[in-house]
Protein backbone atom coordinates (compact mmCIF):
# COMPACT_ATOMS: atom_id res chain seq x y z
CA UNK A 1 32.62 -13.91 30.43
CA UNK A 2 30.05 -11.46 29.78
CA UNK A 3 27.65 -11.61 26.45
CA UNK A 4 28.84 -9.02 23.70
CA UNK A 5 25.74 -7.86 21.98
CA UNK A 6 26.41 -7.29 18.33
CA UNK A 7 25.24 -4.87 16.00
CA UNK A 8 23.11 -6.16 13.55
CA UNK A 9 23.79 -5.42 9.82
CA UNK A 10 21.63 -6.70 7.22
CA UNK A 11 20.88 -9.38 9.95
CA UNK A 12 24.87 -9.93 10.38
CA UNK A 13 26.22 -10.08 13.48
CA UNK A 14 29.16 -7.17 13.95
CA UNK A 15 31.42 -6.45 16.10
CA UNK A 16 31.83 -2.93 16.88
CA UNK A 17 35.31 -0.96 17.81
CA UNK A 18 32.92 0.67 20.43
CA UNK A 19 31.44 -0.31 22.72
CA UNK A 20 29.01 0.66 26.09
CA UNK A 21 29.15 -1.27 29.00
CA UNK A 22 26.06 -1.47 30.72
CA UNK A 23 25.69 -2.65 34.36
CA UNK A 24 23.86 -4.25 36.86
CA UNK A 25 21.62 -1.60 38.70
CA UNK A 26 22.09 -2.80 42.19
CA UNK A 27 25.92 -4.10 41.75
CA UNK A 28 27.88 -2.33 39.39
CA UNK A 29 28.87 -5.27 37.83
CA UNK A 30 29.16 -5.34 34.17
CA UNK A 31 26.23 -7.50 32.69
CA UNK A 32 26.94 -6.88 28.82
CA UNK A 33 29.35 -4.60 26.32
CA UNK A 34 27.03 -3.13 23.97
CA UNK A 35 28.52 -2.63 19.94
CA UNK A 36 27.91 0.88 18.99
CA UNK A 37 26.79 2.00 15.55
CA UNK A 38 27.54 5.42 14.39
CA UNK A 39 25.30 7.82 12.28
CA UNK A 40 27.31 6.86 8.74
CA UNK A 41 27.22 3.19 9.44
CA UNK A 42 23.32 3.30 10.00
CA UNK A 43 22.91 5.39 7.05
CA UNK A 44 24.76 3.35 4.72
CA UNK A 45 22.97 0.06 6.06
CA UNK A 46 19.54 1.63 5.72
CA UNK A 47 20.44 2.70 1.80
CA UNK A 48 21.66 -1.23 1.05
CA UNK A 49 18.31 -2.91 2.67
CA UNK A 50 16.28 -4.60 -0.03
CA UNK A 51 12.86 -3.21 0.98
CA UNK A 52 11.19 -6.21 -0.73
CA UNK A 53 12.87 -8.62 0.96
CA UNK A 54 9.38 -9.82 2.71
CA UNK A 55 7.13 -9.33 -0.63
CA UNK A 56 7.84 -12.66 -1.81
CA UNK A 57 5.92 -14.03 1.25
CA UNK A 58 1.77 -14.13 1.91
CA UNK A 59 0.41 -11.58 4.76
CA UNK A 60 -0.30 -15.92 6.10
CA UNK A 61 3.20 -17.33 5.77
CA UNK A 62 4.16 -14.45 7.90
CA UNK A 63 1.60 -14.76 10.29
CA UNK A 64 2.78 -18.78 10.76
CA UNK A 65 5.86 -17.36 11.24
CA UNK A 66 4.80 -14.94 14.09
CA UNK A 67 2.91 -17.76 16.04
CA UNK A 68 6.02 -19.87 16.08
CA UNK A 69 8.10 -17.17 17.17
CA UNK A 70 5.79 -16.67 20.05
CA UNK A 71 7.15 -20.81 21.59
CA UNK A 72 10.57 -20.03 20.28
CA UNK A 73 10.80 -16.64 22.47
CA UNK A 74 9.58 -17.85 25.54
CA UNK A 75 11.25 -21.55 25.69
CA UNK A 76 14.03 -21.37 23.26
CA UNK A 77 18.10 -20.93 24.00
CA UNK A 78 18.72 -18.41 21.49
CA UNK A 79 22.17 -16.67 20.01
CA UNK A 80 23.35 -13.65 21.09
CA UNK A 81 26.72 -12.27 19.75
CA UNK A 82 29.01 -15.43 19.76
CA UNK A 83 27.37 -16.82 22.68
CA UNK A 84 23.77 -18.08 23.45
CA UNK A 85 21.01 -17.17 26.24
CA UNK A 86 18.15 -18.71 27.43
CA UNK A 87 14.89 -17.66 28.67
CA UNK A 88 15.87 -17.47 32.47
CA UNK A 89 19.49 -15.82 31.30
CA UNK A 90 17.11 -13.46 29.31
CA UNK A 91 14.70 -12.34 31.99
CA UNK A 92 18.37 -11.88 34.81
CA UNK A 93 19.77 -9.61 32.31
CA UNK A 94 16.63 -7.79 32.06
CA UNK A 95 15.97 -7.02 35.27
CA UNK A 96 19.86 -6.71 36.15
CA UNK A 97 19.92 -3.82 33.81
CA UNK A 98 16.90 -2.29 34.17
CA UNK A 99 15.87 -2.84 37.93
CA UNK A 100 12.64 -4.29 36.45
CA UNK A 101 11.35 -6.73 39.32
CA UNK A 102 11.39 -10.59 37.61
CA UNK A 103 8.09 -10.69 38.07
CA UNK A 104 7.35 -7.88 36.17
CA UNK A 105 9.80 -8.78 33.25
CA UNK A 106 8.29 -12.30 33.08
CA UNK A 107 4.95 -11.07 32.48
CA UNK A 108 6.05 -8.79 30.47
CA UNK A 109 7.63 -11.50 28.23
CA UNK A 110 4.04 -13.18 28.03
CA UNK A 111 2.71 -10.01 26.73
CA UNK A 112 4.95 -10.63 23.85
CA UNK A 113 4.32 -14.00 23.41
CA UNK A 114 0.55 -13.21 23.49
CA UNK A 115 1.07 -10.73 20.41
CA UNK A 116 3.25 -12.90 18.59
CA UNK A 117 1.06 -15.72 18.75
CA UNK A 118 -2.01 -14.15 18.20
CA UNK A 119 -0.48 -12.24 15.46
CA UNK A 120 -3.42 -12.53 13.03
CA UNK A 121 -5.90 -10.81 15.53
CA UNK A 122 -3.93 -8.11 16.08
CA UNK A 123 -3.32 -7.62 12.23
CA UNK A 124 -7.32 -7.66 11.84
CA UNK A 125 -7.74 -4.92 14.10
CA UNK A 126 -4.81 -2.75 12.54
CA UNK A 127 -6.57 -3.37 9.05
CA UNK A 128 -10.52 -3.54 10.29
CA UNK A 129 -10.78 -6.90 9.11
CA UNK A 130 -10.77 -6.85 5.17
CA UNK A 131 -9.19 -9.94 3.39
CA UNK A 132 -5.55 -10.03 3.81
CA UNK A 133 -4.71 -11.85 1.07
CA UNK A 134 -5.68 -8.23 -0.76
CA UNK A 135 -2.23 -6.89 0.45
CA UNK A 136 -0.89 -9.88 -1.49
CA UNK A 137 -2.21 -9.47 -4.67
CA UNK A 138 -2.45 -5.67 -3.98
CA UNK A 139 -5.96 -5.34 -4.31
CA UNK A 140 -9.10 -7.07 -4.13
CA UNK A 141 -12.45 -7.16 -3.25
CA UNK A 142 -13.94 -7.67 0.52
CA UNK A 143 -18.07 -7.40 1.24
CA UNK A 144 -18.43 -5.77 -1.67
CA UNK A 145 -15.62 -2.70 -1.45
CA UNK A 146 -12.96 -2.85 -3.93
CA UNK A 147 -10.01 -2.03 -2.16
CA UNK A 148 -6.49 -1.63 -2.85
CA UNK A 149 -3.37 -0.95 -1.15
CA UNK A 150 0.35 -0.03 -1.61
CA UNK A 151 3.27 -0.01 1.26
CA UNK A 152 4.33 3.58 1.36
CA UNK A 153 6.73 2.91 4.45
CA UNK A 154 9.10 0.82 2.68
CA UNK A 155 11.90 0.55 5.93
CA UNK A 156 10.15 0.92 9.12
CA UNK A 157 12.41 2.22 12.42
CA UNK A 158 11.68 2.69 15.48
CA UNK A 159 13.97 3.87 18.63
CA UNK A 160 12.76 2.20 21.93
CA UNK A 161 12.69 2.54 25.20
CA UNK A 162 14.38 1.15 28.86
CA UNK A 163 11.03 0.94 30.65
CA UNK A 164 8.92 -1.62 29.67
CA UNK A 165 9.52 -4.52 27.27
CA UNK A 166 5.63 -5.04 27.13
CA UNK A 167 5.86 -2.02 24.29
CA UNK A 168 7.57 -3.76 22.27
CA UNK A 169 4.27 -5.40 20.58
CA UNK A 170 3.77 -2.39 19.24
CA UNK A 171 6.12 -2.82 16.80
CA UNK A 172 6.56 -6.53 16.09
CA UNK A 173 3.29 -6.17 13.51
CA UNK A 174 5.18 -4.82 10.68
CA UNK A 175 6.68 -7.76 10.07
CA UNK A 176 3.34 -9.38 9.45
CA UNK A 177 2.63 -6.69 7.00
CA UNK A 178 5.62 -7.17 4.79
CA UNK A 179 7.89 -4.62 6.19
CA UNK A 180 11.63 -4.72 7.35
CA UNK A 181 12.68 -3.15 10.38
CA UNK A 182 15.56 -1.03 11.45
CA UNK A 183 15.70 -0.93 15.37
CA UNK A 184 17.64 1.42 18.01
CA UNK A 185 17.27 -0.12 21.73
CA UNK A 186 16.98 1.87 24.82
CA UNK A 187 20.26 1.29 27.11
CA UNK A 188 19.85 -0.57 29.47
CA UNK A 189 17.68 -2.73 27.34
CA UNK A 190 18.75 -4.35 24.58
CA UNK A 191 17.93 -8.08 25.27
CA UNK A 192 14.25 -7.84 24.23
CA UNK A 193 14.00 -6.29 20.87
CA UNK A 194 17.65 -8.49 19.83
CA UNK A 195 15.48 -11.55 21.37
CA UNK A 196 12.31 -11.20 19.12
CA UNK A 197 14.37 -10.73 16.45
CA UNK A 198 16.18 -14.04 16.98
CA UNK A 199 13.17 -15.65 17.62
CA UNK A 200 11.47 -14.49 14.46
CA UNK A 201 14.53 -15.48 12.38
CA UNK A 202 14.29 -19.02 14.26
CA UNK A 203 10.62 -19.24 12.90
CA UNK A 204 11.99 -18.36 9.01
CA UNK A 205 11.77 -14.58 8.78
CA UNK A 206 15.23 -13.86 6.53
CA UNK A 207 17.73 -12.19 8.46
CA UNK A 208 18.21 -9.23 6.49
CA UNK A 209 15.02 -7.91 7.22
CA UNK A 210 15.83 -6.61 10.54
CA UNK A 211 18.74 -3.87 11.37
CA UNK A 212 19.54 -3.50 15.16
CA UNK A 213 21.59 -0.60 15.57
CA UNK A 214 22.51 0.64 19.17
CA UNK A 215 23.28 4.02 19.10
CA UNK A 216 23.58 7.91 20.65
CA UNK A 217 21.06 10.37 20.31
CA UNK A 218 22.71 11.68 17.06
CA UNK A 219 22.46 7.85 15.36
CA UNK A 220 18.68 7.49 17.03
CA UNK A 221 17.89 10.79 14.92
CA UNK A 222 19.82 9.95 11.66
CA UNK A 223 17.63 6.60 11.69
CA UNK A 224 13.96 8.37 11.88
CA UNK A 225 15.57 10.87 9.31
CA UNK A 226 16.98 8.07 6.79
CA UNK A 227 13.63 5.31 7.16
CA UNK A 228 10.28 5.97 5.65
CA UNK A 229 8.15 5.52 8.34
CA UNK A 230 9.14 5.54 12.24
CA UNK A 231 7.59 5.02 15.67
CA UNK A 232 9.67 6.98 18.38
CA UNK A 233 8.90 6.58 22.37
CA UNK A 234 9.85 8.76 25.06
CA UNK A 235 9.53 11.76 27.39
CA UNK A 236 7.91 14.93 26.15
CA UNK A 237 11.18 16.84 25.68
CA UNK A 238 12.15 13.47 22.99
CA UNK A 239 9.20 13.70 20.95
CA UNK A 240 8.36 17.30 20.98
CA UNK A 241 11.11 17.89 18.47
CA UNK A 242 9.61 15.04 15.52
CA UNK A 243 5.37 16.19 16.31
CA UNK A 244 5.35 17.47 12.63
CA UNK A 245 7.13 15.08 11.23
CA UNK A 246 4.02 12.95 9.99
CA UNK A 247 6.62 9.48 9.00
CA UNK A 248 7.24 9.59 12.66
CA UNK A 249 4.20 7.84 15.10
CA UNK A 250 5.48 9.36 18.76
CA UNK A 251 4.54 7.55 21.81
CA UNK A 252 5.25 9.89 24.79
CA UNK A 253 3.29 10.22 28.12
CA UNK A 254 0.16 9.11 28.04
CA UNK A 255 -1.72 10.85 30.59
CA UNK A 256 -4.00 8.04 31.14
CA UNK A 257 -7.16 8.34 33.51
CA UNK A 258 -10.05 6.62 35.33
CA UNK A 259 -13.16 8.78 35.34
CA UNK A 260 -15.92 8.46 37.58
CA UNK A 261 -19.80 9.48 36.98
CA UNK A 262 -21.97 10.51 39.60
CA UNK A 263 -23.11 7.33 40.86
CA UNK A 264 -19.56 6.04 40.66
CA UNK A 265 -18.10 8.80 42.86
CA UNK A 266 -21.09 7.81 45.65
CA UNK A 267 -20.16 4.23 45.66
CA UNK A 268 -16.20 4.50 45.37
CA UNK A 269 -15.41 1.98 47.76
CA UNK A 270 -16.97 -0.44 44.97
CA UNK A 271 -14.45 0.76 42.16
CA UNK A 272 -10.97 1.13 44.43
CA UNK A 273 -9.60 -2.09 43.52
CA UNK A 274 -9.56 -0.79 39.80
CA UNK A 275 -8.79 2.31 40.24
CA UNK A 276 -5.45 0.73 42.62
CA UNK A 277 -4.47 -1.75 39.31
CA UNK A 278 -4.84 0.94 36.80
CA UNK A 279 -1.94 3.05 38.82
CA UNK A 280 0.00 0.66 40.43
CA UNK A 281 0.25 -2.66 37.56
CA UNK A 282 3.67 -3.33 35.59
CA UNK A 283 5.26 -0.78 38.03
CA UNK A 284 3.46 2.10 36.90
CA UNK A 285 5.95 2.36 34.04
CA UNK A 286 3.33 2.56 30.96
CA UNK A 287 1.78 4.86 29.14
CA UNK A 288 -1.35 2.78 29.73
CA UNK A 289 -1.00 3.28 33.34
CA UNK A 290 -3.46 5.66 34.86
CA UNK A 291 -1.54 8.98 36.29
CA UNK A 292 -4.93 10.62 37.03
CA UNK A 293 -8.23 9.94 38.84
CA UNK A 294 -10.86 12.32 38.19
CA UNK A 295 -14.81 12.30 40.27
CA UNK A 296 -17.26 14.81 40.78
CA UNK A 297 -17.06 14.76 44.39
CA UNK A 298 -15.53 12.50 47.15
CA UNK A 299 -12.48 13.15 46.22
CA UNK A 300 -10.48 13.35 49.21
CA UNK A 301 -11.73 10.20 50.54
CA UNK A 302 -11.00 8.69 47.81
CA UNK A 303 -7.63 9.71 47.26
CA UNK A 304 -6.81 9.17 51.25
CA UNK A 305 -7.74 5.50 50.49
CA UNK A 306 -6.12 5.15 47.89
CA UNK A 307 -2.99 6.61 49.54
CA UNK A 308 -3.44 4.23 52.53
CA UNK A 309 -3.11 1.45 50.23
CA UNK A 310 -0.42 2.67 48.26
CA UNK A 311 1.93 3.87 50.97
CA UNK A 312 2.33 0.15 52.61
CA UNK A 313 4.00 -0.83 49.66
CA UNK A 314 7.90 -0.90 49.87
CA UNK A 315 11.53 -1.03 47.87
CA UNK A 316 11.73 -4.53 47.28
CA UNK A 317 15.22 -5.97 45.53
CA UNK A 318 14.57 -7.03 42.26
CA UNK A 319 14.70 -10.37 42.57
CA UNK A 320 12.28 -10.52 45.52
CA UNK A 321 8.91 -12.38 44.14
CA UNK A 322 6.76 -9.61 46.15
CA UNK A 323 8.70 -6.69 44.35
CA UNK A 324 5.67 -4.00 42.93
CA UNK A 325 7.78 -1.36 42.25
CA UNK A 326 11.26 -1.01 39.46
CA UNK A 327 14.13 0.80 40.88
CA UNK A 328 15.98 3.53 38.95
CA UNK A 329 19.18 2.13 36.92
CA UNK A 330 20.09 5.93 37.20
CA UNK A 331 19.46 7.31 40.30
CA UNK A 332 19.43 10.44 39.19
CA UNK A 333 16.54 10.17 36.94
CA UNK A 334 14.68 8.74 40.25
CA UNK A 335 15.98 12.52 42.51
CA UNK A 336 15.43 14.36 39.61
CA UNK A 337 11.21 13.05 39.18
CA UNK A 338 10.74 13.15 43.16
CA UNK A 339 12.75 16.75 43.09
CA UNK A 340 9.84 17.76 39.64
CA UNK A 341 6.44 16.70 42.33
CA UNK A 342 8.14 18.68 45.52
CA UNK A 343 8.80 21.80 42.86
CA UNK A 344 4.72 21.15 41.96
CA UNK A 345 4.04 20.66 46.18
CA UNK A 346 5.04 24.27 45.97
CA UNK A 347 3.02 25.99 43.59
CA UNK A 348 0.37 27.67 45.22
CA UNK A 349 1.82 28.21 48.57
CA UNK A 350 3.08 31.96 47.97
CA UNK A 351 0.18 32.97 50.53
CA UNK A 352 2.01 31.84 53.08
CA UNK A 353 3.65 34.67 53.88
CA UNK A 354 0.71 37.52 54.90
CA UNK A 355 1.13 41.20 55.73
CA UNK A 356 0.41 42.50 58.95
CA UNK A 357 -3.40 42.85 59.45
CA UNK A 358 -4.49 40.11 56.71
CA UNK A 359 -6.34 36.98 57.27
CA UNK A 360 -3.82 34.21 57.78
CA UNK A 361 -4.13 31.23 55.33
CA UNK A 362 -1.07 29.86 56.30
CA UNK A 363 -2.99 27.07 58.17
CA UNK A 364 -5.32 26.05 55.46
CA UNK A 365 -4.93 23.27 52.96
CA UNK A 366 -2.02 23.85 50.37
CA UNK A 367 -3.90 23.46 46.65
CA UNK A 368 -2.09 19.86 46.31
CA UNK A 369 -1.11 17.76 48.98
CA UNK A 370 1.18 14.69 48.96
CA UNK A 371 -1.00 12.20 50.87
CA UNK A 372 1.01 8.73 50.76
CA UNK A 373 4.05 10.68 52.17
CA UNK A 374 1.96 12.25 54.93
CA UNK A 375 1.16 8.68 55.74
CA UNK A 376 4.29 6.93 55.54
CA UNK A 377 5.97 9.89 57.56
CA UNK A 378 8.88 9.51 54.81
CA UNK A 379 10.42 10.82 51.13
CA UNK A 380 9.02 8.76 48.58
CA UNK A 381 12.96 8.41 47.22
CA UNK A 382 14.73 5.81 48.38
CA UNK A 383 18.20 5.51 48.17
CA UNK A 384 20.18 2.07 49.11
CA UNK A 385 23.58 1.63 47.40
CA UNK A 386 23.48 2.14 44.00
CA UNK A 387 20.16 1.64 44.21
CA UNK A 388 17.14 4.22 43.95
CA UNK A 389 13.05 3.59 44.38
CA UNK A 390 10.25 5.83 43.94
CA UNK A 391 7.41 4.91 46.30
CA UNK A 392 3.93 4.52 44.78
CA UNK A 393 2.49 8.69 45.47
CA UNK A 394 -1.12 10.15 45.45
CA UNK A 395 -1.49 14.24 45.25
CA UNK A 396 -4.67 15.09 46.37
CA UNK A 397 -5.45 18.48 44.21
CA UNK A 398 -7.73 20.90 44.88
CA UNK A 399 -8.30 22.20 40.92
CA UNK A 400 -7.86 20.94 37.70
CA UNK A 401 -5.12 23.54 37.06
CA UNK A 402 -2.80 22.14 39.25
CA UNK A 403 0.56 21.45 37.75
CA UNK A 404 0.78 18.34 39.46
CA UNK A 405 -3.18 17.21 38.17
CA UNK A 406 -1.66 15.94 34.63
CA UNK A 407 1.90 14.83 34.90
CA UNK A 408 3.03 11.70 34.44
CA UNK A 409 5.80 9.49 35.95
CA UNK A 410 7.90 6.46 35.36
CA UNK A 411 6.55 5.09 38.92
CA UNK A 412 3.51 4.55 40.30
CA UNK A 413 1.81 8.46 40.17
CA UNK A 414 -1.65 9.94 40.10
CA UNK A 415 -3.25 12.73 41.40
CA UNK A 416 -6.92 13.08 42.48
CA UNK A 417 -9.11 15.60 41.39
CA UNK A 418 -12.86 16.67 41.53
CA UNK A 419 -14.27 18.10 38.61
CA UNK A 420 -18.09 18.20 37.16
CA UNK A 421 -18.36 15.33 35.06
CA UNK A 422 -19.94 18.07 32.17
CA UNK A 423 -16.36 19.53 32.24
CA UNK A 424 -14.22 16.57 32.04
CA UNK A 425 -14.53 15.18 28.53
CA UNK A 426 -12.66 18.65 27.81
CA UNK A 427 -11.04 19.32 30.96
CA UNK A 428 -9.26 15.76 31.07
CA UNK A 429 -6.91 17.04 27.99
CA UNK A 430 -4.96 14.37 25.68
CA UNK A 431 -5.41 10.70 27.10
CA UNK A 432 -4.09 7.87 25.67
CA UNK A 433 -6.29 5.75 27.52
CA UNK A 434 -9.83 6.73 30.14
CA UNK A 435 -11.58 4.31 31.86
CA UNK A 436 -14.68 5.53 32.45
CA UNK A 437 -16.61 4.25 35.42
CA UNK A 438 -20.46 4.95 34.25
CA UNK A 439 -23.39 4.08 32.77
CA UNK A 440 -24.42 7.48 31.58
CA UNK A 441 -25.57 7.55 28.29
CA UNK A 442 -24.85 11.33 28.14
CA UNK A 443 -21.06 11.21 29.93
CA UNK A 444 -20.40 8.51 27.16
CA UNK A 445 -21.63 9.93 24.55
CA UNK A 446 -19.44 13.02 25.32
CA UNK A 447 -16.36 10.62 25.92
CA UNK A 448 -16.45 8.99 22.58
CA UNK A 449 -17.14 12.49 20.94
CA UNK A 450 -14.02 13.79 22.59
CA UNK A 451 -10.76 14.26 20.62
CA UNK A 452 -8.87 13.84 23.59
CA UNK A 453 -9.54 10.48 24.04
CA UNK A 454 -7.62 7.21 22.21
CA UNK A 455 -8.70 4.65 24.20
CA UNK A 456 -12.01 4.59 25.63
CA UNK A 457 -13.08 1.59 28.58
CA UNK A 458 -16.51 1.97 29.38
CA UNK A 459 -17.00 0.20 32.87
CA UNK A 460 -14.65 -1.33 35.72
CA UNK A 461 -12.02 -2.03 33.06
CA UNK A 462 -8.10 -1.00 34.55
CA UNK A 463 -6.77 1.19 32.00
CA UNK A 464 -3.58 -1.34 31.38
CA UNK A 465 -6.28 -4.18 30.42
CA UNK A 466 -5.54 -3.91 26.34
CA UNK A 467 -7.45 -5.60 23.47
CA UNK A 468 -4.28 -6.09 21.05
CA UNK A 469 -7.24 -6.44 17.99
CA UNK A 470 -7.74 -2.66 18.60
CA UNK A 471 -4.78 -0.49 18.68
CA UNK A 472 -4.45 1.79 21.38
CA UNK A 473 -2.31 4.40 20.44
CA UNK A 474 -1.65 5.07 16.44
CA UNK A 475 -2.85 2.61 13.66
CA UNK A 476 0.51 0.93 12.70
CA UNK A 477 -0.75 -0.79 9.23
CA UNK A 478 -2.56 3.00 8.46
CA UNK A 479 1.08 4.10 8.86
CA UNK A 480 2.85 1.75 6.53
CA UNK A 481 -0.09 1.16 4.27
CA UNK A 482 -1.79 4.25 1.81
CA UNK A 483 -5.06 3.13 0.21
CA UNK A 484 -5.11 3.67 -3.45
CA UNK A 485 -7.95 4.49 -5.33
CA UNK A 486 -8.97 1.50 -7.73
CA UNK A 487 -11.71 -0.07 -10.19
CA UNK A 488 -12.19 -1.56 -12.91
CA UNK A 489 -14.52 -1.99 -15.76
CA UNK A 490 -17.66 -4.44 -14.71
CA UNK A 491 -17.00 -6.72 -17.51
CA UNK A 492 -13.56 -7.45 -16.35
């Protein structure tokens, strides 16, 4: 019998009228029916929450509660609907529905653990370290500031994503800080965000703090209307529509890059294994995932090597422990992405066709090239069955204006591009997260000036390599938390 995964009211378990099925990507087979919440139910459930519900315990209790969570997730059979699932039922479904490799679901899973358990690190970094037990008492003193605080997101939502369950400790710190949640789960994957919040009701956090509300695109909107605060992932055309809504932290492409110096671009060879991990690791599914490569010079070279690399790596099935690469659960989405870089492969190219008398170009380099495929002598779509891959692809472009130069993919992407390293901390655009291959004083000064820069590594650091003390995109506690003004007379 297959699990039936409940809506979550107050905490409640219900069973919904409707339901989705959802299925396993390779097979067909259904895996789970999904209860469906409508736009009224999740507006009515969202007015009835008792926003204090977490007040009554210290920023520590919580905290306790978060590092036991962290054993509970990852060893723990835990409920789901009227049945019960383990860790190794867990990470099958997850992969089954998403075409997540195991491998890359179970470390994945110890990403979570990692936040959970080391729950009071992350909540220094959010808060830069000030006494916590000032958001108990709700203010305070801490070396010598007088600080206080009040909770201005008072029900915190957040609609996730299918891609990677790793971004899911992004929100599991506002429980920490006192607030209840209200979440909408991607599709295809609803067994991570229902697990943590199993686990953190095993380790004592009341039930009715937590809403879990699958849902349609008209439900995922009515909850960022209806909460106060809200963190919202997806493609471009998803969060375009909320960017000035300022209760709504969006977390869309990330356009991550490595950047290389001058002395890094002559000594490549040094920095490819990096450069490799930054594009390839967890699938090339994150945001944190570099899409782009920028150098002053060798850049050819160093995109052919990289290519080499890349283009030996194949469709694996899921369940095969050598499996780099996710396959699509839609295969659409996968012919629709390889169908976006041929479109790009194009631009450019209208030269092609001369009049008679003019210089031919037709034999020169096209502006962007699509090395792995040249070496591979194949598409980079692969279609088996049900089942579609995107192969691991490096564009070699010729100018920084190349449509292909900043896009980002959910596979393993990134173009290669030479640009003076004076131009790039402008050039580069938004980036969620640079690694920055250098020890120029200058380029890093210029890098940490930058406003299009969230994350900065300095040094051979893979851009997926996160310190969860320092947020790395969006300052969750700055987003449920407004500083108030405060003092008091000296004498009291």
């Amino acid at each position: 019998m297959i699990p039936q995964i409940p809506i979550l009211r107050l905490g409640k378990p219900y069973a919904s009228a409707e339901t989705v099925e959802i299925v396993h990507h390779a097979t067909g087979e259904p895996v789970a029916r999904v209860g469906q919440a409508n736009s009224g139910l999740i507006v009515r459930d969202v007015g009835r929450m008792d926003d204090t519900v977490l007040e009554r315990f210290a920023v520590s209790e919580l905290l306790e509660m978060c590092r036991r969570a962290a054993d509970v997730f990852m060893t723990a059979t835990l409920p789901i609907g009227d049945g019960e699932q383990s860790f190794d039922d867990y990470v099958d479904c997850l992969s089954a529905t998403t075409g997540m490799p195991i491998t890359y679901c179970r470390n994945n899973a110890r990403k979570i653990q990692h936040t959970l358990s080391e729950m009071g690190a992350v909540i220094a970094g959010l808060t830069r370290g000030f006494d916590l037990d000032i958001l108990d008492r709700g203010y305070g003193t801490d070396h010598d500031r007088t600080l206080s605080f009040h909770r201005a997101g008072r029900i915190f939502g957040a609609v996730l994503p299918s891609n990677s369950p790793g971004v899911h400790s992004l929100w599991i710190p506002a429980i920490a800080l006192k607030t209840p949640i209200v979440l909408k789960p991607g599709r295809e994957e609803p067994w991570t965000p229902l697990r943590i919040i199993e686990a953190l009701a095993a380790a004592g956090v009341p039930r009715e703090a937590f809403g879990f509300y699958p849902t349609d695109h008209a439900g995922a909107a009515e909850l960022l209307r209806v909460v106060d605060r809200a963190m919202l992932f997806g493609d471009a055309s998803t969060t375009e529509s909320w960017a000035g809504d300022p209760r709504v932290q969006l977390h869309g492409p990330g356009f991550s890059k490595v950047l290389l110096d001058d002395a890094a671009a002559d000594d490549w060879e040094r920095h490819i294994d990096v450069i490799e991990s930054s594009i390839l690791t967890n699938g090339g599914r994150s945001c944190i995932n570099a899409s782009s490569v920028w150098t002053p010079r060798n850049g050819r070279a160093l995109a052919e090597a990289l290519a080499d690399r890349l283009a030996k790596i194949e469709a694996k099935p899921a369940d095969d422990p050598d499996a780099q690469i996710a396959a699509f659960a839609n295969p659409a989405v996968a012919e629709s992405i390889s169908g976006a870089i041929d479109r790009g492969l194009l631009h450019g190219l209208e030269y092609q066709t001369v009049p008679p008398g003019a210089v031919d170009r037709s034999l020169n380099e096209p502006p962007a090239v699509d090395l792995t495929e040249r070496i591979r002598g194949s598409s980079r779509l692969v279609k088996r069955g049900r089942v579609a891959n995107l192969l691991p692809t490096i564009i070699w472009c010729e100018t920084t204006d190349h449509p292909l130069c900043n896009r980002e993919f959910l596979f393993p992407y990134a173009s290669v591009v030479e640009c003076p390293i004076e131009r790039m901390p402008e050039a580069i655009g938004p980036t969620l997260v640079a690694t920055a291959i250098t020890n120029d004083s200058a380029f890093i000064n210029a890098l940490m000036a930058s406003p299009n820069v969230d994350r900065l590594n300095i040094g051979s650091i893979p851009t997926w390599q996160i310190a969860w003390d320092q947020p790395h995109e969006g300052n969750l506690f700055e987003h449920l938390y407004r500083q108030r003004a405060f003092q008091t007379e000296s004498a009291v």
